[in-house]
Structures are given as structure tokens and as C-alpha cells.
C-alpha atoms as a PDB file:
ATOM      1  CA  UNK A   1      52.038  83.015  15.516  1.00  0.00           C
ATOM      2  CA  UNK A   2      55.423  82.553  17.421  1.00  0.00           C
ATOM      3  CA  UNK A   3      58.555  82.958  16.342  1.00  0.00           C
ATOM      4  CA  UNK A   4      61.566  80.559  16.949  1.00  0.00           C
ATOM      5  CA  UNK A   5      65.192  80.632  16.054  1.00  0.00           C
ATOM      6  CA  UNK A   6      67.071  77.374  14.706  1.00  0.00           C
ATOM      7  CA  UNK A   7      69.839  77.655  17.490  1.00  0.00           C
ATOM      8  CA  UNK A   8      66.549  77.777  19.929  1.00  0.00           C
ATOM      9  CA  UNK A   9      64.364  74.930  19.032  1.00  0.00           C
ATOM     10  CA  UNK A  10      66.117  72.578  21.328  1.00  0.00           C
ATOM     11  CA  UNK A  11      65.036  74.630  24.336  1.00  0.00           C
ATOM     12  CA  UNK A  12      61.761  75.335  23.156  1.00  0.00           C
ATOM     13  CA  UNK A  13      60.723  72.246  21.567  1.00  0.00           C
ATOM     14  CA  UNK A  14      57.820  71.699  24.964  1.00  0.00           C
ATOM     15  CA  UNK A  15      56.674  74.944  23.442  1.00  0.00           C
ATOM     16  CA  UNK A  16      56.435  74.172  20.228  1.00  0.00           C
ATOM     17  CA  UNK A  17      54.416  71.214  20.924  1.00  0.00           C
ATOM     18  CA  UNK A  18      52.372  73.274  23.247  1.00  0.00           C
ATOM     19  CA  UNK A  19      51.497  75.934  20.579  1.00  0.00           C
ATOM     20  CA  UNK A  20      50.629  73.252  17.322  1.00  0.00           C
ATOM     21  CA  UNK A  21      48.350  71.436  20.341  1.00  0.00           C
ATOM     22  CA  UNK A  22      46.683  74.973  21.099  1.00  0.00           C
ATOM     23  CA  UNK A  23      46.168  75.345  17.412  1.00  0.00           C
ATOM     24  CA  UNK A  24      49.197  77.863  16.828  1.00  0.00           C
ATOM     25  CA  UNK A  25      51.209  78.368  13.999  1.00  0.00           C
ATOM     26  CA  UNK A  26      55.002  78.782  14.625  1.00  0.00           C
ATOM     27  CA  UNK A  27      57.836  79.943  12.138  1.00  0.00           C
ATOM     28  CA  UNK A  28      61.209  78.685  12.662  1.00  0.00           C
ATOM     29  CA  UNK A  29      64.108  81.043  10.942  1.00  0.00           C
ATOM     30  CA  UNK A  30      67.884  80.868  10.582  1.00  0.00           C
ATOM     31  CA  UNK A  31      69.626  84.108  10.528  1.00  0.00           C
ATOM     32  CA  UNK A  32      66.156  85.948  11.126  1.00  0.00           C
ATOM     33  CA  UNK A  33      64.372  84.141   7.467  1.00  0.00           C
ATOM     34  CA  UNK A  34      61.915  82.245   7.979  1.00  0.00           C
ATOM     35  CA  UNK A  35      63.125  78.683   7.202  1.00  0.00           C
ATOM     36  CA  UNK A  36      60.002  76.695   7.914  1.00  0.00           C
ATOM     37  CA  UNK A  37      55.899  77.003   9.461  1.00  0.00           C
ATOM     38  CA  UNK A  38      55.400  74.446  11.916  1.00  0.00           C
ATOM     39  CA  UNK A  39      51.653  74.110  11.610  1.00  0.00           C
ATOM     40  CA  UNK A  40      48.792  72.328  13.775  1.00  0.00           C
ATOM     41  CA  UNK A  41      47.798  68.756  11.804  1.00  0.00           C
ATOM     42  CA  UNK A  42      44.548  68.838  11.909  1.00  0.00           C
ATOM     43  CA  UNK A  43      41.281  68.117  10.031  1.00  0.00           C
ATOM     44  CA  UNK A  44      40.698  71.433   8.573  1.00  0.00           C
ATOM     45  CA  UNK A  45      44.546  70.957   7.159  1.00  0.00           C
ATOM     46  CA  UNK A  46      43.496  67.729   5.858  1.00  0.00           C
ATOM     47  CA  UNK A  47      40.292  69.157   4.412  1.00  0.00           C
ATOM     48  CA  UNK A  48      43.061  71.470   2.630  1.00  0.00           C
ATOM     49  CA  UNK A  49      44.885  69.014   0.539  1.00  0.00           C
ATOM     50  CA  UNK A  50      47.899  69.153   2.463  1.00  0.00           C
ATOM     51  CA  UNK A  51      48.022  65.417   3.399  1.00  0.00           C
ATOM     52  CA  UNK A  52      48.234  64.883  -0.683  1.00  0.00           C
ATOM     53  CA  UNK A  53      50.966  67.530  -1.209  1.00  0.00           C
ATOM     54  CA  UNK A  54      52.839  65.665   1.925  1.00  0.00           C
ATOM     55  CA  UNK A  55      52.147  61.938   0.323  1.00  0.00           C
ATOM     56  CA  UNK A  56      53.351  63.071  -2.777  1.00  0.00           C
ATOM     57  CA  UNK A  57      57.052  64.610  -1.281  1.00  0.00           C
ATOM     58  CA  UNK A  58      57.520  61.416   0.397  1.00  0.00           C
ATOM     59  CA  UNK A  59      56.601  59.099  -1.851  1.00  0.00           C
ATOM     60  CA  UNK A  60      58.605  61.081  -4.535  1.00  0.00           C
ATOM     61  CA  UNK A  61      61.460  61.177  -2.109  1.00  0.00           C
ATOM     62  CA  UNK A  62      61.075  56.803  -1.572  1.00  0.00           C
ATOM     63  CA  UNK A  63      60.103  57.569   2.095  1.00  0.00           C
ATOM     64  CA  UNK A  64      56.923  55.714   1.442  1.00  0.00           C
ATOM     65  CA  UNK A  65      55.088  53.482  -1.300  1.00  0.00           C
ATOM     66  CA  UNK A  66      52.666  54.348  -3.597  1.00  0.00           C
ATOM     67  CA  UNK A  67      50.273  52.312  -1.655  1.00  0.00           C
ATOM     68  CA  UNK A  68      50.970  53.981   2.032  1.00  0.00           C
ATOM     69  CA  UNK A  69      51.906  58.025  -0.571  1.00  0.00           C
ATOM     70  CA  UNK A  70      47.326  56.613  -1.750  1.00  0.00           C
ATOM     71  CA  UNK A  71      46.103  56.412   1.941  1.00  0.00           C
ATOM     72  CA  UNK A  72      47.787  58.868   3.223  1.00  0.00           C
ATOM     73  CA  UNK A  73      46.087  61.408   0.620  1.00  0.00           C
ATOM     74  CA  UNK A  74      43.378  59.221   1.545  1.00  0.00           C
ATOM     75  CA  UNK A  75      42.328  58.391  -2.582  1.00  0.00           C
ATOM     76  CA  UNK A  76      41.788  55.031  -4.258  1.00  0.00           C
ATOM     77  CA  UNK A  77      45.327  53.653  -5.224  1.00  0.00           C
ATOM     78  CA  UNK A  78      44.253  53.817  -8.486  1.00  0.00           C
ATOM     79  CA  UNK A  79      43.126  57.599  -8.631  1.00  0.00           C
ATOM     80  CA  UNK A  80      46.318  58.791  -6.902  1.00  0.00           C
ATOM     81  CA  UNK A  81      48.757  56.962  -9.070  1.00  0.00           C
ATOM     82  CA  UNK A  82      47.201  58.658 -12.040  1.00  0.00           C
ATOM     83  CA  UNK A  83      47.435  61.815  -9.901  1.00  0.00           C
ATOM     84  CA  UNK A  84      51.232  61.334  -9.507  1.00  0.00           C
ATOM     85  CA  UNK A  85      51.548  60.564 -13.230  1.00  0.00           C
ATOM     86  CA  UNK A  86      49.924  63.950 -14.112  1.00  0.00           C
ATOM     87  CA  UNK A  87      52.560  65.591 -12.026  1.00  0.00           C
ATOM     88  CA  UNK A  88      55.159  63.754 -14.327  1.00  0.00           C
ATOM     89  CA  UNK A  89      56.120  61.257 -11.471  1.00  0.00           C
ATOM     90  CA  UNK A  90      58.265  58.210 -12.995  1.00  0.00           C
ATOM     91  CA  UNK A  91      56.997  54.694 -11.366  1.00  0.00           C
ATOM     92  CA  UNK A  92      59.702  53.175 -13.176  1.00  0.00           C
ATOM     93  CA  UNK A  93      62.767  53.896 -10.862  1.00  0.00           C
ATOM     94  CA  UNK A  94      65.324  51.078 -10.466  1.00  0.00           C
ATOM     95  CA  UNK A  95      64.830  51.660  -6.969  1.00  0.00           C
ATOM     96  CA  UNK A  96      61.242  50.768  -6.519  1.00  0.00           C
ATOM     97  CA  UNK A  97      60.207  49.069  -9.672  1.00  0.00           C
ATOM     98  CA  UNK A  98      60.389  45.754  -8.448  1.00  0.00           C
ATOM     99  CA  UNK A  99      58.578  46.051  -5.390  1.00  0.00           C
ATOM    100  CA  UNK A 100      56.021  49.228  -6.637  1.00  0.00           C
ATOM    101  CA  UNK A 101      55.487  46.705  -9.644  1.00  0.00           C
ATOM    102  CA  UNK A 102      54.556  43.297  -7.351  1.00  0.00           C
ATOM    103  CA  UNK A 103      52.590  45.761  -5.470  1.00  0.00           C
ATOM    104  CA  UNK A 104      50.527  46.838  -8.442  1.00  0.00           C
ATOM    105  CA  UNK A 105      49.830  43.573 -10.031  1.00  0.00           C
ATOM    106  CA  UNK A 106      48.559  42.370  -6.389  1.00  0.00           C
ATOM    107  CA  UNK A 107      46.099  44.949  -6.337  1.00  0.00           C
ATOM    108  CA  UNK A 108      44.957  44.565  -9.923  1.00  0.00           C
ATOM    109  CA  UNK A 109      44.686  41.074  -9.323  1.00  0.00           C
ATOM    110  CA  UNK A 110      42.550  41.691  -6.109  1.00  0.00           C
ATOM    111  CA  UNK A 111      39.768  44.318  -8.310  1.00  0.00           C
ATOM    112  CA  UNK A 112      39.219  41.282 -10.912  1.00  0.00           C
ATOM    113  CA  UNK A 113      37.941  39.304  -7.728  1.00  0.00           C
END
């Protein structure tokens, strides 16, 4: 594992790359604590769960739909919205409940084909 400062990233950022290609874990810190793990993306990762923990923070944050938040965690749409609802996520935000709504009926519609 290497170690990288904030204030250093921006001449180390080849290395970085270099080091999550090799496999290599690398912690990035600000004022010597650790602020963040850059880590390889990779299937064993996947194999982990961490592509649902990362669908769910951005499709909690609006990054992404519910629809890209499902493939990304690579589950049936319908599976992972129930998985979002048993983590207490709303689907009714003014934000995204017009399109997140049109989106659902078009894929209900599409199973009664």
C-alpha cells in the first residue's frame, strides 16, 4: 500500500494510476489521516458487493437513476429497488419523481408483454 498526501496527488496522479493498474491499494491523507483508499476496480471487488454499495451512494445522491443505480449493482430493477427501499430510500423525491415514476411504469408495462 502507498501512501499519498492531498497537496501531492497532482504530482503523483501517473502513480496512482500505475499502482490501482498493478493491483495496489493507495491511501490518500490530509494532515497525515487517512482521508480516502484508492482501490483497484476489479472483479474480485465486484464479487465483493462494492459496485451495490457505490450504485446505491449515487443513486441516493441523484448522480444516477434507479435504472443505471440496478445495472450497475448488476440486479433486476425490480430486486434492487426493493433493496433500496429496505435501506429506507424515498423514491418519492420532487426531484426525480416524475422521471423515476415514467421510468417505472415503462418497465412494468414492458414485464406484462
Amino acid at each position: 500500500m502507498i501512501n499519498f498526501a492531498v497537496r501531492d496527488l497532482r504530482e503523483h496522479t501517473g502513480e496512482l494510476v500505475r499502482n490501482a493498474e498493478s493491483g495496489e491499494y493507495s491511501v490518500v491523507s490530509k494532515h497525515g489521516k487517512p482521508l480516502f483508499v484508492a482501490v483497484p476496480f476489479n472483479d474480485a471487488l465486484l464479487a465483493s458487493g462494492v459496485n451495490v454499495a457505490l450504485a446505491d451512494n449515487l443513486v441516493k445522491r441523484g448522480d444516477i437513476s434507479i435504472a443505471a443505480g440496478a445495472k450497475l449493482a448488476m440486479m433486476p430493477r425490480d430486486r434492487y429497488m426493493r433493496h433500496l427501499g429496505q435501506q429506507g430510500y424515498s423514491f418519492m423525491t420532487e426531484d426525480n419523481f416524475e422521471s423515476e415514476l415514467a421510468n417505472d411504469l415503462k418497465h412494468l408495462s414492458s414485464l406484462r408483454n
